[in-house]
PDB file of N, CA and C in Angstrom:
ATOM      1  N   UNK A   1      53.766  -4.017  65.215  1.00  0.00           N
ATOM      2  CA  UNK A   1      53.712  -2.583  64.987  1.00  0.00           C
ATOM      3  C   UNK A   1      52.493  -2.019  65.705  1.00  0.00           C
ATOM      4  N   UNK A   2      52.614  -1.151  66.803  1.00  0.00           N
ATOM      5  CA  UNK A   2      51.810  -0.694  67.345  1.00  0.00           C
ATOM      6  C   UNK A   2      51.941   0.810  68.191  1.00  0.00           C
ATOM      7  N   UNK A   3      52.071   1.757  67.280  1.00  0.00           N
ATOM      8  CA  UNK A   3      52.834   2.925  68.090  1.00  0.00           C
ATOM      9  C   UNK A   3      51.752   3.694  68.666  1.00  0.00           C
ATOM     10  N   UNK A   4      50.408   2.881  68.974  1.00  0.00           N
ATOM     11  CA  UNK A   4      48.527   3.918  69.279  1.00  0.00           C
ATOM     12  C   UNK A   4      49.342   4.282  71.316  1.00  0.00           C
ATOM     13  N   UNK A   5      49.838   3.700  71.339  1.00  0.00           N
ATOM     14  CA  UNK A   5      50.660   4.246  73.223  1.00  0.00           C
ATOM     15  C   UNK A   5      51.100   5.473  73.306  1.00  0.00           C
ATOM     16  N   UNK A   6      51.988   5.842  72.070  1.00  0.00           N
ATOM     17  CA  UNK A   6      52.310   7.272  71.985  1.00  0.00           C
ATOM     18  C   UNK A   6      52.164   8.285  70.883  1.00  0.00           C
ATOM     19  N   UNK A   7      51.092   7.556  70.394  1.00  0.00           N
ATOM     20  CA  UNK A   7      50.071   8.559  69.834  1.00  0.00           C
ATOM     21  C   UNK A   7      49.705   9.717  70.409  1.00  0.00           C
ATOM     22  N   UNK A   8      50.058  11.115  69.709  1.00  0.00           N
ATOM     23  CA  UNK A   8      49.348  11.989  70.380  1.00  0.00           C
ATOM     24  C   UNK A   8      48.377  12.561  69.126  1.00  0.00           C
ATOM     25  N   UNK A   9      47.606  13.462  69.697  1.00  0.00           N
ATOM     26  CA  UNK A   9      46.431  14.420  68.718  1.00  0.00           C
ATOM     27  C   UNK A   9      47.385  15.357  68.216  1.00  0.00           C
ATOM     28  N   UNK A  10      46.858  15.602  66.842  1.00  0.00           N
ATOM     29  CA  UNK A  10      47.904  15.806  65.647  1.00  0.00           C
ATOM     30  C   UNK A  10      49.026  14.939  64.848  1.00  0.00           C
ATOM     31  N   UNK A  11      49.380  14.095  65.338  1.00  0.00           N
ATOM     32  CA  UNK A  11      50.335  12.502  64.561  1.00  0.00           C
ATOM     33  C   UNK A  11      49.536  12.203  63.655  1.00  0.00           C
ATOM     34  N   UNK A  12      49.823  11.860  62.767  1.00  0.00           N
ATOM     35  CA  UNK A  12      49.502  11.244  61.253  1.00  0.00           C
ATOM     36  C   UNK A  12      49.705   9.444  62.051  1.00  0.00           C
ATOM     37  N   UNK A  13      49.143   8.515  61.560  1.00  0.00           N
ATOM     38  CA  UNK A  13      49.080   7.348  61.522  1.00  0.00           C
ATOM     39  C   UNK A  13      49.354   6.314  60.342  1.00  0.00           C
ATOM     40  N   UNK A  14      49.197   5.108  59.978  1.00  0.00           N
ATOM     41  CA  UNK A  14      49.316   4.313  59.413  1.00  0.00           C
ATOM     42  C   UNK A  14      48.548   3.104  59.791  1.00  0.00           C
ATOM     43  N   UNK A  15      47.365   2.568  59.460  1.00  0.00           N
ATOM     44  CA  UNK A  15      46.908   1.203  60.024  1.00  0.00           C
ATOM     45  C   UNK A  15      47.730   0.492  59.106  1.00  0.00           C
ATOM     46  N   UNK A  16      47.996  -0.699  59.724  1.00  0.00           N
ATOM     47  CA  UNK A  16      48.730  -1.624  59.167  1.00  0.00           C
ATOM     48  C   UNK A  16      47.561  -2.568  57.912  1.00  0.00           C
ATOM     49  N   UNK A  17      48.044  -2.941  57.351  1.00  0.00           N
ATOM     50  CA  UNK A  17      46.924  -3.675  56.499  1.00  0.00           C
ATOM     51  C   UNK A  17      46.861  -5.428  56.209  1.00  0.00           C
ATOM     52  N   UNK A  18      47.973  -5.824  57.653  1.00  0.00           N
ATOM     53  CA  UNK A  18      47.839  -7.083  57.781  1.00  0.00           C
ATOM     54  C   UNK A  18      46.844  -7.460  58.746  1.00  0.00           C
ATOM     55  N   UNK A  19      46.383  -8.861  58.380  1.00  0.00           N
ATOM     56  CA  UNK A  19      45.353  -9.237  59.103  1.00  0.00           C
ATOM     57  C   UNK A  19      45.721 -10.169  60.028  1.00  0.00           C
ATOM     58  N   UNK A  20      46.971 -10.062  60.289  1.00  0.00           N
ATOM     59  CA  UNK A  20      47.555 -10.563  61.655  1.00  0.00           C
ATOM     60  C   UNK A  20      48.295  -9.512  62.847  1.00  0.00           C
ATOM     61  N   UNK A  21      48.261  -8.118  61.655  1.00  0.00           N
ATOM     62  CA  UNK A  21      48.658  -6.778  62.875  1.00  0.00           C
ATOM     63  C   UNK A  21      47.518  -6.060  62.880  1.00  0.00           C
ATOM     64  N   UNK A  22      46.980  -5.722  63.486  1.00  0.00           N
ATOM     65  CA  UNK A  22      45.920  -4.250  63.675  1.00  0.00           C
ATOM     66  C   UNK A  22      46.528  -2.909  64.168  1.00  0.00           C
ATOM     67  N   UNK A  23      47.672  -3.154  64.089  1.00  0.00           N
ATOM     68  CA  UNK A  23      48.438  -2.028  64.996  1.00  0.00           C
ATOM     69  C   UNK A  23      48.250  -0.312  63.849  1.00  0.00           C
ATOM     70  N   UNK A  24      48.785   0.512  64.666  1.00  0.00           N
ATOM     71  CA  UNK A  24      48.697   1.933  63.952  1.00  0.00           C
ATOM     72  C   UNK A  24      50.726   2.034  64.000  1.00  0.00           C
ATOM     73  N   UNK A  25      51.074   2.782  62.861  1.00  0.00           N
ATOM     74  CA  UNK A  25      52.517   3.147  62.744  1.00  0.00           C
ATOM     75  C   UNK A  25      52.342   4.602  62.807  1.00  0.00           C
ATOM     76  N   UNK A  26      52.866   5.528  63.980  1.00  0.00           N
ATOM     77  CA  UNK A  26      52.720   7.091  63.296  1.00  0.00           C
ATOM     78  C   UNK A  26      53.658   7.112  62.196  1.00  0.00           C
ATOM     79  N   UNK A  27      53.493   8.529  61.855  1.00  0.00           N
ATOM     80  CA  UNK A  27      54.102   8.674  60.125  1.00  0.00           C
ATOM     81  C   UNK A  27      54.223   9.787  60.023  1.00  0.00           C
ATOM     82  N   UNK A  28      54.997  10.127  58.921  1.00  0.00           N
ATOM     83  CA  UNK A  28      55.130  12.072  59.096  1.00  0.00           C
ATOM     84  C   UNK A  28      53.602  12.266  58.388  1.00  0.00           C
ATOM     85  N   UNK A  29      53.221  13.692  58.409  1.00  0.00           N
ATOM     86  CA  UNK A  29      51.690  13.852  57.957  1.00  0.00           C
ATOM     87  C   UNK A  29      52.018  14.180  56.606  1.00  0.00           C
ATOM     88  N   UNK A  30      53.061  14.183  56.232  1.00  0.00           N
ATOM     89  CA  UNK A  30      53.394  14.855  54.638  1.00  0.00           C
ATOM     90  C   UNK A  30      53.839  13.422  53.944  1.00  0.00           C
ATOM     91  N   UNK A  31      53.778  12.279  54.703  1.00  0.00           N
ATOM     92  CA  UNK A  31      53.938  11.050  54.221  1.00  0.00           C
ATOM     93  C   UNK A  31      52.818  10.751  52.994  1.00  0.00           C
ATOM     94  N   UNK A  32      52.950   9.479  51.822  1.00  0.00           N
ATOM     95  CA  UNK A  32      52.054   8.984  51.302  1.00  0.00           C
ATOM     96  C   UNK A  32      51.625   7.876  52.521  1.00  0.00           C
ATOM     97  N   UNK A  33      52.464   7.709  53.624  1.00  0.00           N
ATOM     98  CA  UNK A  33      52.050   6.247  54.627  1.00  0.00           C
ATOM     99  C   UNK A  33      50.735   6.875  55.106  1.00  0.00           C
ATOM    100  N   UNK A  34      50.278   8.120  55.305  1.00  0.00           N
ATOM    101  CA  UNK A  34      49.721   8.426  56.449  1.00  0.00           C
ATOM    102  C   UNK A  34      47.997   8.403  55.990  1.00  0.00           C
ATOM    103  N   UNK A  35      47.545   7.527  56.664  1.00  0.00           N
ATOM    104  CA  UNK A  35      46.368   7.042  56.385  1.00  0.00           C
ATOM    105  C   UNK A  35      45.100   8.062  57.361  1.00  0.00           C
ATOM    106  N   UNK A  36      45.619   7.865  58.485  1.00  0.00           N
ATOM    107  CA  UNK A  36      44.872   8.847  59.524  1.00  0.00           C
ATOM    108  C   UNK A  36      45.627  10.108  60.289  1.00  0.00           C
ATOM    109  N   UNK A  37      44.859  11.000  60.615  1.00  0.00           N
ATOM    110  CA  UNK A  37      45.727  12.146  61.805  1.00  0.00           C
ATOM    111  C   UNK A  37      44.581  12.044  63.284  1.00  0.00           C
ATOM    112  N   UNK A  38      45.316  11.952  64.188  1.00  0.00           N
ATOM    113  CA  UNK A  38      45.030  11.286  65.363  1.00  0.00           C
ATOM    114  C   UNK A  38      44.327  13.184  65.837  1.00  0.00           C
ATOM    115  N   UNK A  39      42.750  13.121  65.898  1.00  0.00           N
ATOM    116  CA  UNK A  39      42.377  14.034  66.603  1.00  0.00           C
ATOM    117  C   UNK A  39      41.972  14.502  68.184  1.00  0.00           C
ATOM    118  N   UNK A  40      41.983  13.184  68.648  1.00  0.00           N
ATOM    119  CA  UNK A  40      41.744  13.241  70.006  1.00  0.00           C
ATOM    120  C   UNK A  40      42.590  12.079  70.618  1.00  0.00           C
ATOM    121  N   UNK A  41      42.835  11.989  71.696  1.00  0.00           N
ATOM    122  CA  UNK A  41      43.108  10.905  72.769  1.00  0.00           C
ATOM    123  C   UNK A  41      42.381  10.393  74.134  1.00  0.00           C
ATOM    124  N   UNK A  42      41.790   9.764  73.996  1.00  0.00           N
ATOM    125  CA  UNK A  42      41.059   9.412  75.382  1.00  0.00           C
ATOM    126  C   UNK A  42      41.462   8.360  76.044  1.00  0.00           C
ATOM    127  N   UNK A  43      41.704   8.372  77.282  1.00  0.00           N
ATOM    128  CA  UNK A  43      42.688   7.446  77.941  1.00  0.00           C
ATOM    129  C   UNK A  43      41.787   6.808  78.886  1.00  0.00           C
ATOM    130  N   UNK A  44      41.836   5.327  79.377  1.00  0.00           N
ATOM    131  CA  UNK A  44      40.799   4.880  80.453  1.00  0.00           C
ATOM    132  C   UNK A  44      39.549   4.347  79.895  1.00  0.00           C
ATOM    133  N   UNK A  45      39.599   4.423  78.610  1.00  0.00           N
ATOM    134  CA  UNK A  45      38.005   4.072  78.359  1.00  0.00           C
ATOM    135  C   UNK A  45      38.064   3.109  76.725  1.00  0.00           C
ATOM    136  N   UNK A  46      37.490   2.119  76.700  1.00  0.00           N
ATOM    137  CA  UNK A  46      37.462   1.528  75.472  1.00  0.00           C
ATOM    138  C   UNK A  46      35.779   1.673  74.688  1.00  0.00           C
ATOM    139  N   UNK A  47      35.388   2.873  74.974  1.00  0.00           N
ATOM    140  CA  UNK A  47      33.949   3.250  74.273  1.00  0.00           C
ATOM    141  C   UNK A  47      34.646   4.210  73.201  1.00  0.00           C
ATOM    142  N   UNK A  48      34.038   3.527  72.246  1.00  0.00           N
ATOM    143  CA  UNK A  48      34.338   4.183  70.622  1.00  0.00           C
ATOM    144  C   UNK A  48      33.073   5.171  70.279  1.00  0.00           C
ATOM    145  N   UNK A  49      32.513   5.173  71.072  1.00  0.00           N
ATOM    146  CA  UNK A  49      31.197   6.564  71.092  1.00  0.00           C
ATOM    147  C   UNK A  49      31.821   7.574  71.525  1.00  0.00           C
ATOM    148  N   UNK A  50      33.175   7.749  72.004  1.00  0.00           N
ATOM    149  CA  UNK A  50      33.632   9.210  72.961  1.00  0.00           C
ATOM    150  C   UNK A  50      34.161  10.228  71.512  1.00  0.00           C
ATOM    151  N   UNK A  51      34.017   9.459  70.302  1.00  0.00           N
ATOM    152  CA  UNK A  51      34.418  10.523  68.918  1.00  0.00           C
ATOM    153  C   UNK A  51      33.274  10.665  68.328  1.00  0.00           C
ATOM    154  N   UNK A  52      33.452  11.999  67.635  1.00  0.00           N
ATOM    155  CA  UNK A  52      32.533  13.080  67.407  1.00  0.00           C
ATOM    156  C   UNK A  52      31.871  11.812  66.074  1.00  0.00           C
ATOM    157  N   UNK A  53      30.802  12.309  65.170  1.00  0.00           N
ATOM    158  CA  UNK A  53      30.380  11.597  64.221  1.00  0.00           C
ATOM    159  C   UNK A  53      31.469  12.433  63.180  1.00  0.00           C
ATOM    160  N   UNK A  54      31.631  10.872  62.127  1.00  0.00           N
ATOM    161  CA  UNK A  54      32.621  11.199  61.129  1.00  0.00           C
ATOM    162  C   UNK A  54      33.859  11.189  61.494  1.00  0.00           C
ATOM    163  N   UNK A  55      34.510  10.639  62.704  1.00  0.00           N
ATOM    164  CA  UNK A  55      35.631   9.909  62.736  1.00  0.00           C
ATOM    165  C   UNK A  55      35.218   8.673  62.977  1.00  0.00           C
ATOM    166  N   UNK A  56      36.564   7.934  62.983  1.00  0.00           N
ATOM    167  CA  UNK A  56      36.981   6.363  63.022  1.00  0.00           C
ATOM    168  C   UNK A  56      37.590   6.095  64.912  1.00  0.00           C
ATOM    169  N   UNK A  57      37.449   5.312  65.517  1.00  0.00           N
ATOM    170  CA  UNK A  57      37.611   5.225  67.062  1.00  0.00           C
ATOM    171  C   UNK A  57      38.900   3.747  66.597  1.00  0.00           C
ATOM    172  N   UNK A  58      39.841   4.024  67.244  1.00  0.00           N
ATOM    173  CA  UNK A  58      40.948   3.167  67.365  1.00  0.00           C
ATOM    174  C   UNK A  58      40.790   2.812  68.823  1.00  0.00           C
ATOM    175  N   UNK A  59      40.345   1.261  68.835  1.00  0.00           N
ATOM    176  CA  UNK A  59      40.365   1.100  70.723  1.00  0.00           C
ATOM    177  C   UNK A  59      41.212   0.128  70.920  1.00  0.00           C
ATOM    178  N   UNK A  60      42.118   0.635  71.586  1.00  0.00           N
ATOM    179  CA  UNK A  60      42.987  -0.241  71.889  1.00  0.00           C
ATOM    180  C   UNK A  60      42.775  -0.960  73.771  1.00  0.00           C
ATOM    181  N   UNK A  61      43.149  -2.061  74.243  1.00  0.00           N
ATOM    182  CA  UNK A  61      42.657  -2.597  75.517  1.00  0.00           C
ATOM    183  C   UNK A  61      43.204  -3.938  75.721  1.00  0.00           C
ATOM    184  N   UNK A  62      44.904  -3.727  76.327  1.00  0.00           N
ATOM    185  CA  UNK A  62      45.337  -4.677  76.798  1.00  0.00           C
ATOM    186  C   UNK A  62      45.773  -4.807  78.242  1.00  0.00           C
ATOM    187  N   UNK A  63      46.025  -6.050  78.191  1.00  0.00           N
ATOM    188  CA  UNK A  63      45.902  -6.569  79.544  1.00  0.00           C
ATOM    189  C   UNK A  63      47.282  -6.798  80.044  1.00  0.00           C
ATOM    190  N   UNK A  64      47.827  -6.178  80.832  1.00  0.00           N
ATOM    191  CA  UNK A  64      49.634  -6.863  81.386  1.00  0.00           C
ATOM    192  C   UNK A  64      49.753  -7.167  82.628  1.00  0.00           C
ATOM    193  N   UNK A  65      50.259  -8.307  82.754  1.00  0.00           N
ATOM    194  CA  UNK A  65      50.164  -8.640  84.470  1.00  0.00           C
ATOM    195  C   UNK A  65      51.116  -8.190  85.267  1.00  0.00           C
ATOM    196  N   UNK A  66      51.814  -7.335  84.732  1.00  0.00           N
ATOM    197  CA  UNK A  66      53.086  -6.270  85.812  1.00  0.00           C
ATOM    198  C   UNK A  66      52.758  -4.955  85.495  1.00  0.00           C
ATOM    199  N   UNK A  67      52.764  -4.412  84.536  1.00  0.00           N
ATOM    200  CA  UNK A  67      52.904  -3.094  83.994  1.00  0.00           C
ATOM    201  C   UNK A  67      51.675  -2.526  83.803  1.00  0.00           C
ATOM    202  N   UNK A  68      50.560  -3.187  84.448  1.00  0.00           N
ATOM    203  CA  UNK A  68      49.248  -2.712  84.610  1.00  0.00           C
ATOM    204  C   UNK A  68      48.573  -2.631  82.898  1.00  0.00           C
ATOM    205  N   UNK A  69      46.907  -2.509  83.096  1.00  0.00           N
ATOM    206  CA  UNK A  69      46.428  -2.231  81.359  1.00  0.00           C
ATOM    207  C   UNK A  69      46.414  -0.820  80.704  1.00  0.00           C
ATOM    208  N   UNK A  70      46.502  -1.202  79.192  1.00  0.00           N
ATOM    209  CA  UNK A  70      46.168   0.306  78.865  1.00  0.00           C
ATOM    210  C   UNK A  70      44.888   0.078  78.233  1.00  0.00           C
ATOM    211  N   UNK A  71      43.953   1.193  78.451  1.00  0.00           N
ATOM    212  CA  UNK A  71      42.774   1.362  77.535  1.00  0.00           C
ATOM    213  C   UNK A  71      42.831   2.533  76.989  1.00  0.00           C
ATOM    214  N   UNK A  72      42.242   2.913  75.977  1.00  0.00           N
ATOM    215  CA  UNK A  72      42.429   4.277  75.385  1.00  0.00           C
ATOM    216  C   UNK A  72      41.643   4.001  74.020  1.00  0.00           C
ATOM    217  N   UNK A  73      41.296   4.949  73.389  1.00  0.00           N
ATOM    218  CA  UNK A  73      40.619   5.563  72.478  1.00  0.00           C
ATOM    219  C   UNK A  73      41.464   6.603  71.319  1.00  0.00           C
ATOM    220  N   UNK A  74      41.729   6.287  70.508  1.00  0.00           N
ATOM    221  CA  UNK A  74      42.108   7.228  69.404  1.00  0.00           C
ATOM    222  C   UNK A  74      40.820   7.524  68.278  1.00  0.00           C
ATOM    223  N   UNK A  75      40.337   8.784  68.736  1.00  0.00           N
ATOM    224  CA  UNK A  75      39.937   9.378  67.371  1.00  0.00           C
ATOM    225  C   UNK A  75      40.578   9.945  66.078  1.00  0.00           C
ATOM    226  N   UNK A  76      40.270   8.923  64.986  1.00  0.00           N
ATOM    227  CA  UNK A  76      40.993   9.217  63.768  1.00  0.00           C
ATOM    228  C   UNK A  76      40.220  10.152  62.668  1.00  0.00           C
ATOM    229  N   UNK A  77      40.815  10.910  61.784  1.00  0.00           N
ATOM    230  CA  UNK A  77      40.195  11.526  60.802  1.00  0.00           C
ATOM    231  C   UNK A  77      40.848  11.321  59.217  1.00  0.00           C
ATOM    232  N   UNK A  78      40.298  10.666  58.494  1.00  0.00           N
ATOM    233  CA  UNK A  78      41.264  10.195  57.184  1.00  0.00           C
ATOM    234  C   UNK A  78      41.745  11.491  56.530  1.00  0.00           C
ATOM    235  N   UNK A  79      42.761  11.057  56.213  1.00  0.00           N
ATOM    236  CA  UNK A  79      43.759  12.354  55.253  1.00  0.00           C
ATOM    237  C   UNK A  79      43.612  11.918  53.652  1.00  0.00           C
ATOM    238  N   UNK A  80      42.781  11.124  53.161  1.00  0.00           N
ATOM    239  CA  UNK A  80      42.825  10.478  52.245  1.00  0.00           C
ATOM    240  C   UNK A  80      41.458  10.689  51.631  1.00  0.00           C
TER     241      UNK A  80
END
C-alpha cells in the first residue's frame, strides 16, 4: 500500500500501521481512516526540512532501473 505517487495537496491520507508497510493509503477526508491531509508536494527532493514547522515530512525515494526514481516529499498535517 503506497498511494504517496498520487498524492496530491488536499488528499486525506492513511499511514499504514504495519511495520512491514510504511506506505500512505489516500482516504476520503470525512473518513475515520484519515490520519493526515497532504499540504504540500515537493517533487525531486528527499529533504524533510522543505515543510513548514508543525508538519510531519513523508519522504519517499525509490530507485527503478527502467522507469527511472521517484523522490518527493509530502507535507502532512494531522486531522486528528
Amino acid at each position: 500500500m503506497d498511494d504517496a505517487e498520487s498524492a496530491e495537496a488536499g488528499d486525506c491520507v492513511q499511514k499504514s500501521s504495519s511495520a512491514l508497510d510504511d506506505g500512505l493509503k489516500v482516504v476520503d477526508c470525512g473518513s475515520s481512516e484519515a490520519d493526515y491531509k497532504v499540504s504540500t508536494v515537493h517533487n525531486d527532493t528527499t529533504d524533510p526540512t522543505v515543510c513548514s514547522e508543525g508538519e510531519s515530512a513523508y519522504v519517499k525515494d525509490v530507485h527503478r532501473r527502467r522507469s527511472g526514481n521517484t523522490r518527493m516529499v509530502l507535507c502532512l498535517t494531522s486531522v486528528k
